[in-house]
Protein backbone atom coordinates (compact mmCIF):
# COMPACT_ATOMS: atom_id res chain seq x y z
CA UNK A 1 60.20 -53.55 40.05
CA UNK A 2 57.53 -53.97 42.98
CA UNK A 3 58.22 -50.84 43.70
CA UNK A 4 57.05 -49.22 40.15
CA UNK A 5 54.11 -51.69 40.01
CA UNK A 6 53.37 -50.21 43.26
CA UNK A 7 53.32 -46.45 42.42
CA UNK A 8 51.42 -47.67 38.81
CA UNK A 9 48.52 -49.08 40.48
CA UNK A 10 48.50 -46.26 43.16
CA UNK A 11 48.45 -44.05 40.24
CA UNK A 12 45.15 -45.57 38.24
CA UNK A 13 43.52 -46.09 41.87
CA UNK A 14 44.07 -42.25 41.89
CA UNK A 15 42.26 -41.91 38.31
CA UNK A 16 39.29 -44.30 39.07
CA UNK A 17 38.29 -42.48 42.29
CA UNK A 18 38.77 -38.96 40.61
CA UNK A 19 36.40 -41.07 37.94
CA UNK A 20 33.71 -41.67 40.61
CA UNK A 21 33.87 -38.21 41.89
CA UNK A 22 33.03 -36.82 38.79
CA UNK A 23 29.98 -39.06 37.89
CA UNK A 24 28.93 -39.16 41.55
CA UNK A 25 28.72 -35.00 41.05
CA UNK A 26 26.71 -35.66 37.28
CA UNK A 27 24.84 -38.26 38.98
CA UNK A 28 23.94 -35.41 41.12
CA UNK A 29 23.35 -33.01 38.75
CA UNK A 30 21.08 -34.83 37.17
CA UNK A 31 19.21 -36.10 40.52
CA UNK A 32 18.53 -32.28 41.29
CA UNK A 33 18.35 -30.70 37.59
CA UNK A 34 17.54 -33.71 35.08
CA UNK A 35 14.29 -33.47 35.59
CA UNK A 36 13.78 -29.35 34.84
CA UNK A 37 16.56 -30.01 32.19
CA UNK A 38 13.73 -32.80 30.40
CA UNK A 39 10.71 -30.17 31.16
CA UNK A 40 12.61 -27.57 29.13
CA UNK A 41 13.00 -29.25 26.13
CA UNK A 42 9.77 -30.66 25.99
CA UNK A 43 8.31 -27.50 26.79
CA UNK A 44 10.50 -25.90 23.94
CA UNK A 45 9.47 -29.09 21.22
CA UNK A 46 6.22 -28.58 22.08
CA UNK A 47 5.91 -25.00 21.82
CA UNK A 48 7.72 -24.72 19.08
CA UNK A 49 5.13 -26.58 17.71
CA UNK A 50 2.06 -24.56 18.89
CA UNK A 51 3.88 -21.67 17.81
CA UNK A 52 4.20 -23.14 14.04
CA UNK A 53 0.52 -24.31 14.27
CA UNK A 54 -0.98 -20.76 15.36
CA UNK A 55 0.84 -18.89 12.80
CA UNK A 56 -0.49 -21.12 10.28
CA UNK A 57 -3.84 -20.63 11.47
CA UNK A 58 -3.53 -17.31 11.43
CA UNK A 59 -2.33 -16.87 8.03
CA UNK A 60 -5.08 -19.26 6.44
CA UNK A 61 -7.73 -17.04 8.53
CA UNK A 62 -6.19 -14.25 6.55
CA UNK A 63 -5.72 -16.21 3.10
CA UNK A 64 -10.06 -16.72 3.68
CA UNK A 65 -10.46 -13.23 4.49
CA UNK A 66 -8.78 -12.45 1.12
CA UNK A 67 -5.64 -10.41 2.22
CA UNK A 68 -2.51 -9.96 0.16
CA UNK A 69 -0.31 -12.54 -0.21
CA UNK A 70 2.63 -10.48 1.15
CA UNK A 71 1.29 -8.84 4.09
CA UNK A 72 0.01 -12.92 4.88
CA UNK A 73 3.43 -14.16 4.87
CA UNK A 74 4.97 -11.56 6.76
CA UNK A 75 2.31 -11.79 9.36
CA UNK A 76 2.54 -15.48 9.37
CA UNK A 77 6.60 -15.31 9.85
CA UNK A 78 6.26 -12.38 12.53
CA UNK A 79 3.59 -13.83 14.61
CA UNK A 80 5.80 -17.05 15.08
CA UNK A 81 8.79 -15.43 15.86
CA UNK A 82 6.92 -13.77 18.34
CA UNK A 83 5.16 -17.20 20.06
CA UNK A 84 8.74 -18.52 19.75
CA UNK A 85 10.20 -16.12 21.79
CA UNK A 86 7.52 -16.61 24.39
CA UNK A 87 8.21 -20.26 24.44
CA UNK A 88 11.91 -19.48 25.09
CA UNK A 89 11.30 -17.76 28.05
CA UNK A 90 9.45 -20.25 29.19
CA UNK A 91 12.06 -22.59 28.90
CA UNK A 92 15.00 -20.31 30.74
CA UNK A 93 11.66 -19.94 33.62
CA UNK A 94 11.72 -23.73 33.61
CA UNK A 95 15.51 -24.21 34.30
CA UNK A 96 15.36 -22.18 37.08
CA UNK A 97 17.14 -18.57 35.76
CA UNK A 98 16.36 -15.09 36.53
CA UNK A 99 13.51 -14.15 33.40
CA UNK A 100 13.53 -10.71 34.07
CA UNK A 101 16.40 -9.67 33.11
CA UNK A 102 16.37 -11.81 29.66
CA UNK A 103 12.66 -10.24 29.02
CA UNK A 104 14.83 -6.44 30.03
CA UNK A 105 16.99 -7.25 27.36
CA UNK A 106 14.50 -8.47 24.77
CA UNK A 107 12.42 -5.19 25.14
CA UNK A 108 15.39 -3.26 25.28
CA UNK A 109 16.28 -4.39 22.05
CA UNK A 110 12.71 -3.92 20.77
CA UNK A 111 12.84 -0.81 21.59
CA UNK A 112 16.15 -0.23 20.09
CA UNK A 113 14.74 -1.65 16.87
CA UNK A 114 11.37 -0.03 16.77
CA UNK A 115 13.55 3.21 17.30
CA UNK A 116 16.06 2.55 14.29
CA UNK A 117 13.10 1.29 11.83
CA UNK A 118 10.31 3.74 12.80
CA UNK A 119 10.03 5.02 9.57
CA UNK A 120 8.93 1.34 8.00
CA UNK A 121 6.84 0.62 11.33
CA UNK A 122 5.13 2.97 10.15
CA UNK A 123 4.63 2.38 6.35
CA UNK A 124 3.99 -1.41 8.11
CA UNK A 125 1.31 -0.02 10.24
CA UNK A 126 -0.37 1.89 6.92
CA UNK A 127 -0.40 -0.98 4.93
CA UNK A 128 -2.25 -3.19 7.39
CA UNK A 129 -4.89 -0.20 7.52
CA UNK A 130 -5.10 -0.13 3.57
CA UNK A 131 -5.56 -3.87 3.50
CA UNK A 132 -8.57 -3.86 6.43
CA UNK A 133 -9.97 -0.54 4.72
CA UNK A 134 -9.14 -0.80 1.21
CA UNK A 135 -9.62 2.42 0.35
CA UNK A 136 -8.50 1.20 -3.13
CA UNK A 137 -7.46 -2.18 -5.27
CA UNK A 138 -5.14 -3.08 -8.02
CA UNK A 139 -6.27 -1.68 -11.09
CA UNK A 140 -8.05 1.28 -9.91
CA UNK A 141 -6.65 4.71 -11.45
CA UNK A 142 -6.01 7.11 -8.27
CA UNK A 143 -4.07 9.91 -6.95
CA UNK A 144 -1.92 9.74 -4.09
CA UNK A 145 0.71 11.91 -2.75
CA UNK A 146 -0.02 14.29 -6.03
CA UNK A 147 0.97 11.47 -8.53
CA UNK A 148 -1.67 9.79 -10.78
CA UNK A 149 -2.20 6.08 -11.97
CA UNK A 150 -3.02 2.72 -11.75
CA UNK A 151 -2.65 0.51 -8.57
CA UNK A 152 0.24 -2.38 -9.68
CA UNK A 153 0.93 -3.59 -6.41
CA UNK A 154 -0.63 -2.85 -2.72
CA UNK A 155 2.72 -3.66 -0.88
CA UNK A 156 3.77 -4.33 3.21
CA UNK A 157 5.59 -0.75 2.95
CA UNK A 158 4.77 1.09 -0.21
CA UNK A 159 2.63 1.19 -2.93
CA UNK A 160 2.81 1.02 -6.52
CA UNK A 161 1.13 2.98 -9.20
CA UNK A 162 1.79 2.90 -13.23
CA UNK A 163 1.55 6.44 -14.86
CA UNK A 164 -0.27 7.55 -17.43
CA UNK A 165 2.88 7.93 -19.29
CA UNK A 166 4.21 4.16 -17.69
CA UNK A 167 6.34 5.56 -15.29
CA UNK A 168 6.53 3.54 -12.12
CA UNK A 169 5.72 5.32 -9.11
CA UNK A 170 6.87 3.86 -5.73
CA UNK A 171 4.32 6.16 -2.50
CA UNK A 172 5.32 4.79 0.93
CA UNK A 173 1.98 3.57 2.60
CA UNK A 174 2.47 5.92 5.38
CA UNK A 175 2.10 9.00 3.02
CA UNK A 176 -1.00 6.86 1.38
CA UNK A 177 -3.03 7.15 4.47
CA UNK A 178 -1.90 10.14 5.61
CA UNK A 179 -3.28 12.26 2.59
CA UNK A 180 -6.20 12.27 0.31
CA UNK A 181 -6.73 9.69 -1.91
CA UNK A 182 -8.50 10.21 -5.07
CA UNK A 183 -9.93 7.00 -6.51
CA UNK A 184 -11.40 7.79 -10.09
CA UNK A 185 -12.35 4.20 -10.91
CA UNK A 186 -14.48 2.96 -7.10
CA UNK A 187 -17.42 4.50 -8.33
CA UNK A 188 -17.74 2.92 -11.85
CA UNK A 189 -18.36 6.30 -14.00
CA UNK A 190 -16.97 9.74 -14.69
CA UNK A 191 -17.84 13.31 -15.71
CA UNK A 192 -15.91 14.53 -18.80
CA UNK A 193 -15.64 18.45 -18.26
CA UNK A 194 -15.34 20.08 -21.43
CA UNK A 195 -15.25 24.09 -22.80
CA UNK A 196 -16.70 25.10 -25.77
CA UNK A 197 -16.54 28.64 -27.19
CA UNK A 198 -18.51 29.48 -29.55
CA UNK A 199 -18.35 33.44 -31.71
CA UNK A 200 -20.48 36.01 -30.01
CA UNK A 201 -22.22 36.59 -33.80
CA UNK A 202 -23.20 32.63 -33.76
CA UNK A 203 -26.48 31.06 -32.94
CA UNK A 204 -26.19 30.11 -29.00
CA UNK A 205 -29.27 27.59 -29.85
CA UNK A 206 -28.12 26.44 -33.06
CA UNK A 207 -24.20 25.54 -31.49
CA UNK A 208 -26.21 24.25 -28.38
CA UNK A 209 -27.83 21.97 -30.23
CA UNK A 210 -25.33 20.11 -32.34
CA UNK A 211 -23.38 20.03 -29.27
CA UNK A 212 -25.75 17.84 -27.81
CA UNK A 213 -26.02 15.58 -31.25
CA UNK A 214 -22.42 14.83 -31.37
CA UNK A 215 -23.32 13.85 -27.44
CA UNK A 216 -26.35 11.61 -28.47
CA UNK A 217 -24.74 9.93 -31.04
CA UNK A 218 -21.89 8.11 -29.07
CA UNK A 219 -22.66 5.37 -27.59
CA UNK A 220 -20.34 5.87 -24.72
CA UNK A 221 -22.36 8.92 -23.31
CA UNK A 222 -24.71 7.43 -20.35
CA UNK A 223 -28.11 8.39 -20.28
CA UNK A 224 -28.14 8.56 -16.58
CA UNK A 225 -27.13 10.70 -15.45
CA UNK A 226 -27.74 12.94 -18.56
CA UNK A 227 -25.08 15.09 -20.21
CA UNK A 228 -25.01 18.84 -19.42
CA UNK A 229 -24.55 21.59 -21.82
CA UNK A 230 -24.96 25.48 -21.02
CA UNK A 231 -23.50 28.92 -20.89
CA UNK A 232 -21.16 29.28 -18.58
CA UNK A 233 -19.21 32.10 -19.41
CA UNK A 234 -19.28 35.19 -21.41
CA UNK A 235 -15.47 35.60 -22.21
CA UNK A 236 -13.20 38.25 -24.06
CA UNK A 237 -13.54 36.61 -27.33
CA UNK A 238 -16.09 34.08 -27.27
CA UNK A 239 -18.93 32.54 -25.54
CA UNK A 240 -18.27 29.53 -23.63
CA UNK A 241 -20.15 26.53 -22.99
CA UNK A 242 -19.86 23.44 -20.50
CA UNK A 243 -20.06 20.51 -22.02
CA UNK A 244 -20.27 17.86 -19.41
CA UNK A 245 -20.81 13.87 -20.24
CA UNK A 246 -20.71 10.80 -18.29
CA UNK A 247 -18.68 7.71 -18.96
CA UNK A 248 -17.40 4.35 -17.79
CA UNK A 249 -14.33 5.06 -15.90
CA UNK A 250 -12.35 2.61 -18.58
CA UNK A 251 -13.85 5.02 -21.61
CA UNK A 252 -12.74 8.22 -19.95
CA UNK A 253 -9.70 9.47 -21.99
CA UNK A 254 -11.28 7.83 -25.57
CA UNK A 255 -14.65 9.80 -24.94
CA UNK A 256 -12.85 13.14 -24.16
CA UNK A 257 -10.32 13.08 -26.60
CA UNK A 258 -13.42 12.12 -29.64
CA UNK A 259 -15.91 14.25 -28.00
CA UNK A 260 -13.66 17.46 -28.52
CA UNK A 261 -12.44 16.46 -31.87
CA UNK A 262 -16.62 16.20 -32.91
CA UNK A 263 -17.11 18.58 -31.24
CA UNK A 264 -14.76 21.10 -33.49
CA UNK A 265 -15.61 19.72 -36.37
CA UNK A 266 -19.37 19.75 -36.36
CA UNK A 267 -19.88 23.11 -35.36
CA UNK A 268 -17.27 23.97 -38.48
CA UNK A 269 -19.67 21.48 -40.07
CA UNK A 270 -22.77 24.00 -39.90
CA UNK A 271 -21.27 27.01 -39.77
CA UNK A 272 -20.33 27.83 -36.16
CA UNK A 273 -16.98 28.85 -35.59
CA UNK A 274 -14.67 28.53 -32.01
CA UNK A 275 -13.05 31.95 -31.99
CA UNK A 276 -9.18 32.24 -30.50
CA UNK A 277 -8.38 35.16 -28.62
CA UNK A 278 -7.98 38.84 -30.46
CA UNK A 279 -7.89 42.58 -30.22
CA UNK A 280 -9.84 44.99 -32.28
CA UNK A 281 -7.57 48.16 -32.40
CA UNK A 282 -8.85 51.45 -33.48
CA UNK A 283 -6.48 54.09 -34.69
CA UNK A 284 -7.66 57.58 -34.84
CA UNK A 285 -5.90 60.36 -37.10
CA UNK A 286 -6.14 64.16 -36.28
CA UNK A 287 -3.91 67.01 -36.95
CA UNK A 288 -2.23 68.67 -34.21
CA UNK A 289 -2.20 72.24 -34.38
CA UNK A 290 0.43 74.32 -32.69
């Protein structure tokens, strides 16, 4: 029996030093690393902060500046993810590893992305430009990319335009900027370029003139800068003038579709006719001798 009590308490005096070897070795631990190991997280808590507090600086800079809600957001959630990983390696600096290999692999990975989404970099890319230039808004009627209509949305990656004929039309922003852009509505007005022909046995003066009343009398016409109407062309089977008003760019399409309907109808109205195309044949008879 004294024997097993023996071995028992040899056993847990065993246990208890193992015990103090152990916390002598975290006591040590934490004598040489406790204090890098309480920089790190306060440098992280703290950055993390900072990081949260400049990306919301810099998206109500934006939000003054009047940018688009989207492209705010994204720049707001990008530029912390940045700052955060910048704190990061601040805090694997602090505890005493090797940073350049963990900033290798970050840019290596970077790279790896930027490679594998370069297409939507670069639509990214555009549609900052577009936002700092606005080379167009929401509402205007453009062309872009050889398609026509009116700016919906002014997206991170693409933009959106409504036909004519309401068909939505998705343009990536990098093929925005890198063609021409047509904006019909920036400057406010428009020419309407119309051709009238008018029968080479008609008065030129007389279909000239009631040209220009059917012009006067809607209101839509500016003054400035004043309609034009003259010969243009002497054609097969008429003589053609240019009829050329000015408009709003929101009465466009109603002034040319009533200007050429008056148009018609007033010159049938006094007697002027528009001629369509035709052939005079002459057919001579003879005899043939033999």
């Amino acid at each position: 029996m004294w024997q097993l009590l023996a071995e028992a308490t040899a056993e847990n005096t065993d246990v208890i030093s193992k015990a103090e070897e152990v916390l002598t070795m975290i006591y040590g631990y934490l004598a040489k690393y406790g204090l890098q190991i309480l920089a790190a997280i306060v440098i992280f808590i703290v950055g993390k902060w900072l990081a949260k507090l400049v990306s919301k600086l810099i998206a109500k800079a934006m939000t003054k500046a009047k940018v688009d809600t989207t492209l705010v957001n994204f720049v707001e959630n990008f530029s912390y993810v940045v700052l955060l990983l910048f704190v990061l390696v601040a805090v694997v600096d602090r505890l005493g590893a090797n940073t350049s290999s963990f900033v290798a692999a970050l840019a290596a990975a970077g790279f790896a992305i930027g490679l594998a989404l370069q297409g939507s970099l670069s639509n990214f890319a555009s549609g900052i430009l577009m936002v700092i230039f606005k080379p167009f808004k929401v509402g205007d009627f453009v062309e872009i990319s050889g398609a026509k209509g009116v700016v919906e949305k002014i997206q991170i990656f693409n933009t959106i335009l409504s036909s004519p004929d309401n068909i939505r039309v998705i343009i990536p922003n990098s093929q925005v900027t890198g063609g021409n852009i047509l904006n019909y509505s920036v400057n406010g007005t428009r020419r309407v370029d119309l051709v009238v022909g008018v029968s080479y046995d008609d008065d030129l003066q007389k279909a000239q003139t009631v040209i220009r009343e059917v012009l006067d009398a809607d209101e839509r016409v500016l003054d400035e800068p004043a309609p034009t109407v003259a010969v243009s062309e002497l054609g097969d089977s008429s003589v053609n003038f240019v009829v050329r008003p000015w408009t709003k760019s929101v009465d466009y399409w109603d002034v040319y579709f009533d200007i050429t309907e008056k148009v018609k109808v007033a010159l049938e109205a006094n007697g002027l006719s528009i001629p369509y195309p035709q052939q005079d044949i002459h057919v001579k008879s003879g005899l043939v001798q033999s």
